[in-house]
C-alpha atoms as a PDB file:
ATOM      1  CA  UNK A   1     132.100 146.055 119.365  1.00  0.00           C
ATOM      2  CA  UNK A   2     135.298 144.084 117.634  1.00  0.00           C
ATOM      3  CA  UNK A   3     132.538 141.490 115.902  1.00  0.00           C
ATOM      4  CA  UNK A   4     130.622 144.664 114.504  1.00  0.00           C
ATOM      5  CA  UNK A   5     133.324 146.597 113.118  1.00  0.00           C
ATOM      6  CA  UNK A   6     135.942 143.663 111.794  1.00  0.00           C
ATOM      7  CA  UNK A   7     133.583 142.647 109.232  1.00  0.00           C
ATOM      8  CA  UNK A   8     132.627 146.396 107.886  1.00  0.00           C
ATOM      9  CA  UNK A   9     136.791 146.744 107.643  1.00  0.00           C
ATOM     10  CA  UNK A  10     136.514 143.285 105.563  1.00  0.00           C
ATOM     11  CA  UNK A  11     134.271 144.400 103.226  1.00  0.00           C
ATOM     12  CA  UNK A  12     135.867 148.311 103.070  1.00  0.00           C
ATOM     13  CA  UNK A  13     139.520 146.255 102.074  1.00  0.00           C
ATOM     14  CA  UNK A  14     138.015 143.808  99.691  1.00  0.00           C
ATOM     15  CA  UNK A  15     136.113 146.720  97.937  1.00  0.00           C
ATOM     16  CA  UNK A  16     139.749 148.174  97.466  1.00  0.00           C
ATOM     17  CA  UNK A  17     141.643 145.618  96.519  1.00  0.00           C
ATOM     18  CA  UNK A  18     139.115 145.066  93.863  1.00  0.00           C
ATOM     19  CA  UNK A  19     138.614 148.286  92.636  1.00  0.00           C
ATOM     20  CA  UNK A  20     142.511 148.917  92.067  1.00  0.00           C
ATOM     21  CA  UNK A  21     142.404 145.642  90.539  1.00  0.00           C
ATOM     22  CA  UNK A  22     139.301 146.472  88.232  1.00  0.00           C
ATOM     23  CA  UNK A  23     141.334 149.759  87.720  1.00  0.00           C
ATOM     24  CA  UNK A  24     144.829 148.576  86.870  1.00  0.00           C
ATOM     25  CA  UNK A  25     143.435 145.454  83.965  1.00  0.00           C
ATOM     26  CA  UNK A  26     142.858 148.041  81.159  1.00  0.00           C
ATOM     27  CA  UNK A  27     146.300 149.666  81.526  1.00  0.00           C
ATOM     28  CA  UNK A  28     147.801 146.454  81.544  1.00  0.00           C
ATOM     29  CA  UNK A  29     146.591 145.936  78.016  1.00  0.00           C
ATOM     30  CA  UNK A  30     147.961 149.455  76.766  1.00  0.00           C
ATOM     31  CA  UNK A  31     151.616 149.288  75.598  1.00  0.00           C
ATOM     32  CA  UNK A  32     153.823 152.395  76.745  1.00  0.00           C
ATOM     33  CA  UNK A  33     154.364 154.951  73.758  1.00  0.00           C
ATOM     34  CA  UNK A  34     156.402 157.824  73.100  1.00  0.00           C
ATOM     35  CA  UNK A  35     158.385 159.608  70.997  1.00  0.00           C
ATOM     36  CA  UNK A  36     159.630 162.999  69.425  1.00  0.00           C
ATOM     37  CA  UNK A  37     157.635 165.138  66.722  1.00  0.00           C
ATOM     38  CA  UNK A  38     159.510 167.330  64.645  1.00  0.00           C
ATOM     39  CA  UNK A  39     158.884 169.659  61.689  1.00  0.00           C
ATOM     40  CA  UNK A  40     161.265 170.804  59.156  1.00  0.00           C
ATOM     41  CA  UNK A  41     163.807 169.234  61.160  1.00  0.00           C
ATOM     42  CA  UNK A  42     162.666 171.652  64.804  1.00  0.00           C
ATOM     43  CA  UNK A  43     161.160 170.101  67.356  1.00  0.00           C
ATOM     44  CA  UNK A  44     157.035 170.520  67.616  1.00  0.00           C
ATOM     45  CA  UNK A  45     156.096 172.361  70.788  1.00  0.00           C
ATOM     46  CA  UNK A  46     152.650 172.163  71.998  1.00  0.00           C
ATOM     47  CA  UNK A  47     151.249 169.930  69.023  1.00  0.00           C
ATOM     48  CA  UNK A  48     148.456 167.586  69.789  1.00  0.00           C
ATOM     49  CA  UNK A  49     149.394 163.836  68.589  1.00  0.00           C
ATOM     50  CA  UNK A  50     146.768 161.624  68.084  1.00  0.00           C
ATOM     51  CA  UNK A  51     146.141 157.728  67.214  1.00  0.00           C
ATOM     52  CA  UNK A  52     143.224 156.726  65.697  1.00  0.00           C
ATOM     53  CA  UNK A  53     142.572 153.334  65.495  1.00  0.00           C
ATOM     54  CA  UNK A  54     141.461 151.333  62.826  1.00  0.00           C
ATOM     55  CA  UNK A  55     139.495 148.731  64.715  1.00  0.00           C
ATOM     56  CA  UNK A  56     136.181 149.890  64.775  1.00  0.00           C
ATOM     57  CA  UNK A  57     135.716 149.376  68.512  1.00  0.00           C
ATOM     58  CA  UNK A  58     139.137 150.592  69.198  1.00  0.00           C
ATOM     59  CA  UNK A  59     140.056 153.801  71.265  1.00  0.00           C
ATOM     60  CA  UNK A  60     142.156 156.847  70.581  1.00  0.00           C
ATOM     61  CA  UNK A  61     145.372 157.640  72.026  1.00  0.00           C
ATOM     62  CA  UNK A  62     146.579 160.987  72.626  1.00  0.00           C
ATOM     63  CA  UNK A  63     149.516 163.462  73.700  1.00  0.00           C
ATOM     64  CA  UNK A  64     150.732 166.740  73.440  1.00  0.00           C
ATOM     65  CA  UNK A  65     154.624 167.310  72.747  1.00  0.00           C
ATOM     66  CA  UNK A  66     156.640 169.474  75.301  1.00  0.00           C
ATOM     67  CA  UNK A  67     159.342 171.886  74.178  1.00  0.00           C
ATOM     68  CA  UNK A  68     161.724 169.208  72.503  1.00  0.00           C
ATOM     69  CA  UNK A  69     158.872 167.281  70.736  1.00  0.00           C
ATOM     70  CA  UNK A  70     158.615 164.865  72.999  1.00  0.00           C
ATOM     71  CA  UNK A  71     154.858 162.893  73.803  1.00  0.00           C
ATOM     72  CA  UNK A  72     153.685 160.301  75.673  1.00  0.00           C
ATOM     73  CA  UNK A  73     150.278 158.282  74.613  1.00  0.00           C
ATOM     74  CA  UNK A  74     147.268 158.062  76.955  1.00  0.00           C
ATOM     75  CA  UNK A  75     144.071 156.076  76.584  1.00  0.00           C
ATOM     76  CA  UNK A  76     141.152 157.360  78.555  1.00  0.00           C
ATOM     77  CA  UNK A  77     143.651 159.340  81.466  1.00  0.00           C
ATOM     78  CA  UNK A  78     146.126 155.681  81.765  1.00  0.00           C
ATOM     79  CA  UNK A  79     149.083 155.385  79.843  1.00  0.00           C
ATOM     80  CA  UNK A  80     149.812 154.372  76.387  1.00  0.00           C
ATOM     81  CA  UNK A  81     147.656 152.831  73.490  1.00  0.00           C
ATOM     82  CA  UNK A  82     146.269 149.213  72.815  1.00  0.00           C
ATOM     83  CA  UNK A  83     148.103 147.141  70.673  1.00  0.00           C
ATOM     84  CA  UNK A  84     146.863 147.469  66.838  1.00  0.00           C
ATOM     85  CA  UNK A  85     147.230 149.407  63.826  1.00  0.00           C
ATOM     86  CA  UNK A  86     146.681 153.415  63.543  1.00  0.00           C
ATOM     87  CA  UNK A  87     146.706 156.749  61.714  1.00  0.00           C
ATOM     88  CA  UNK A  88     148.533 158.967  63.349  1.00  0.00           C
ATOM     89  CA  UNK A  89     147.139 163.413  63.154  1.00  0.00           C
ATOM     90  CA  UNK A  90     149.286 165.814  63.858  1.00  0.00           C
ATOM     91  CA  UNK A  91     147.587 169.546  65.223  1.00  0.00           C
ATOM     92  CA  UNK A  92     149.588 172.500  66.025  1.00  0.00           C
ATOM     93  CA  UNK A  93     146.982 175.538  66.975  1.00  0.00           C
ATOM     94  CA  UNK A  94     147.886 179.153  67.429  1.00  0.00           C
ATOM     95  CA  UNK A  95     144.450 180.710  68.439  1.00  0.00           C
ATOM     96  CA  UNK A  96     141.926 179.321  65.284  1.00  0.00           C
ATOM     97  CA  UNK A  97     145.201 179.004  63.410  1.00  0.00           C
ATOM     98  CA  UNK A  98     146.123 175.480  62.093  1.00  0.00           C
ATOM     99  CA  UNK A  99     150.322 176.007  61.514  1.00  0.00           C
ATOM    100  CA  UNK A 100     150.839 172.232  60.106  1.00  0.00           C
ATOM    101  CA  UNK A 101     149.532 171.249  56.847  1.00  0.00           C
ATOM    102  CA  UNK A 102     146.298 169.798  56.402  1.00  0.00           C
ATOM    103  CA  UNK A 103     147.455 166.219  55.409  1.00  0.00           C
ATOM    104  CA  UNK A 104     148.686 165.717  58.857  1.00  0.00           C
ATOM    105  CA  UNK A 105     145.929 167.045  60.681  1.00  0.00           C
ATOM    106  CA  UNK A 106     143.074 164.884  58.805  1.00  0.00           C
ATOM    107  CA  UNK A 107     142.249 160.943  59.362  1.00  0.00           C
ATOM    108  CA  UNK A 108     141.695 160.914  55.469  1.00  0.00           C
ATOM    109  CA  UNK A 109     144.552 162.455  54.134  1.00  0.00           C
ATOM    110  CA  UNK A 110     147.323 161.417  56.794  1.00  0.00           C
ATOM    111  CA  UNK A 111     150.261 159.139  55.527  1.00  0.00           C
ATOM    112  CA  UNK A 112     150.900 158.299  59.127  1.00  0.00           C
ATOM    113  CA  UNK A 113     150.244 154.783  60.130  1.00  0.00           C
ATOM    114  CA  UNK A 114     151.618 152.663  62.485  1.00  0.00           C
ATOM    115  CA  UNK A 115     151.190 149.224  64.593  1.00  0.00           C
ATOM    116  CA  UNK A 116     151.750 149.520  68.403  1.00  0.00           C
ATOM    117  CA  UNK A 117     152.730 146.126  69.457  1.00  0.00           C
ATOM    118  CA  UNK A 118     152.963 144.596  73.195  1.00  0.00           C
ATOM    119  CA  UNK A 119     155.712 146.323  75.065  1.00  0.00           C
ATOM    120  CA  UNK A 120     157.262 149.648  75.302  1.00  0.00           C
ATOM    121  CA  UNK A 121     157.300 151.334  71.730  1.00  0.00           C
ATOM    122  CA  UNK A 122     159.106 154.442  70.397  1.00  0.00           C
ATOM    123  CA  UNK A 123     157.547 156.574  67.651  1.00  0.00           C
ATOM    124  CA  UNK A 124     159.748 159.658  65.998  1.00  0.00           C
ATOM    125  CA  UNK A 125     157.618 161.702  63.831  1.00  0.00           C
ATOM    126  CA  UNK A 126     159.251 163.617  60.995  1.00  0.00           C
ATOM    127  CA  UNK A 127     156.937 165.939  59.614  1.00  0.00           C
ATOM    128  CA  UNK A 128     157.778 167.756  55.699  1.00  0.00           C
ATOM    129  CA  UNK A 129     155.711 170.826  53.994  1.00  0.00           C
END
């Protein structure tokens, strides 16, 4: 019975192993980022930050601010954004209402760039009318 079942629990352990292994290399490669958004010197509740990268085969990073402004950056549900350089949109929605102005909530018209680098990175966004 033992020579049946050891190597099924073999093969059920090295699945795991490499799975979380599979799992855990593309966070590796994202660098931790946060940071505070304000506006007119307040801090942004609720707004939707977003990196877009420049890199063509690159991948967006996103978070949403809590009550002081603060965000963290995710990549596809893991945490932070690849190192490289980005535009950074800022949305703030009440219903269909858009309450920031339109050059921070458009890829085109942004003047938010920035270059995440290896390592835990700190972004403060201070937002004007």
């Amino acid at each position: 019975m033992f020579a049946r079942v050891a190597p099924l629990a073999f093969v059920t352990c090295a699945a795991l192993v490499l799975s979380a292994e599979l799992r855990a290399e593309p966070d590796a490669a994202l660098a931790p980022v946060q940071g505070n958004v304000t506006f007119e010197g307040k801090p942004l509740d609720g707004a939707t930050v977003t990196f877009h990268p420049e890199a063509k085969d690159g991948k967006k990073a996103t978070g949403k601010t809590d009550a002081e402004g603060k965000y963290t950056l995710k990549t596809d549900g893991a945490g932070g954004a690849a190192p490289g350089k980005y535009r950074v949109t800022i949305s703030l929605k009440r219903g269909d209402k858009e309450l920031l102005p339109p050059k921070y909530t458009d890829t085109r018209t942004s003047p938010l760039v920035v270059e995440v680098n290896k390592g835990e990175q700190v972004y403060d966004i201070k937002l004007a009318p």
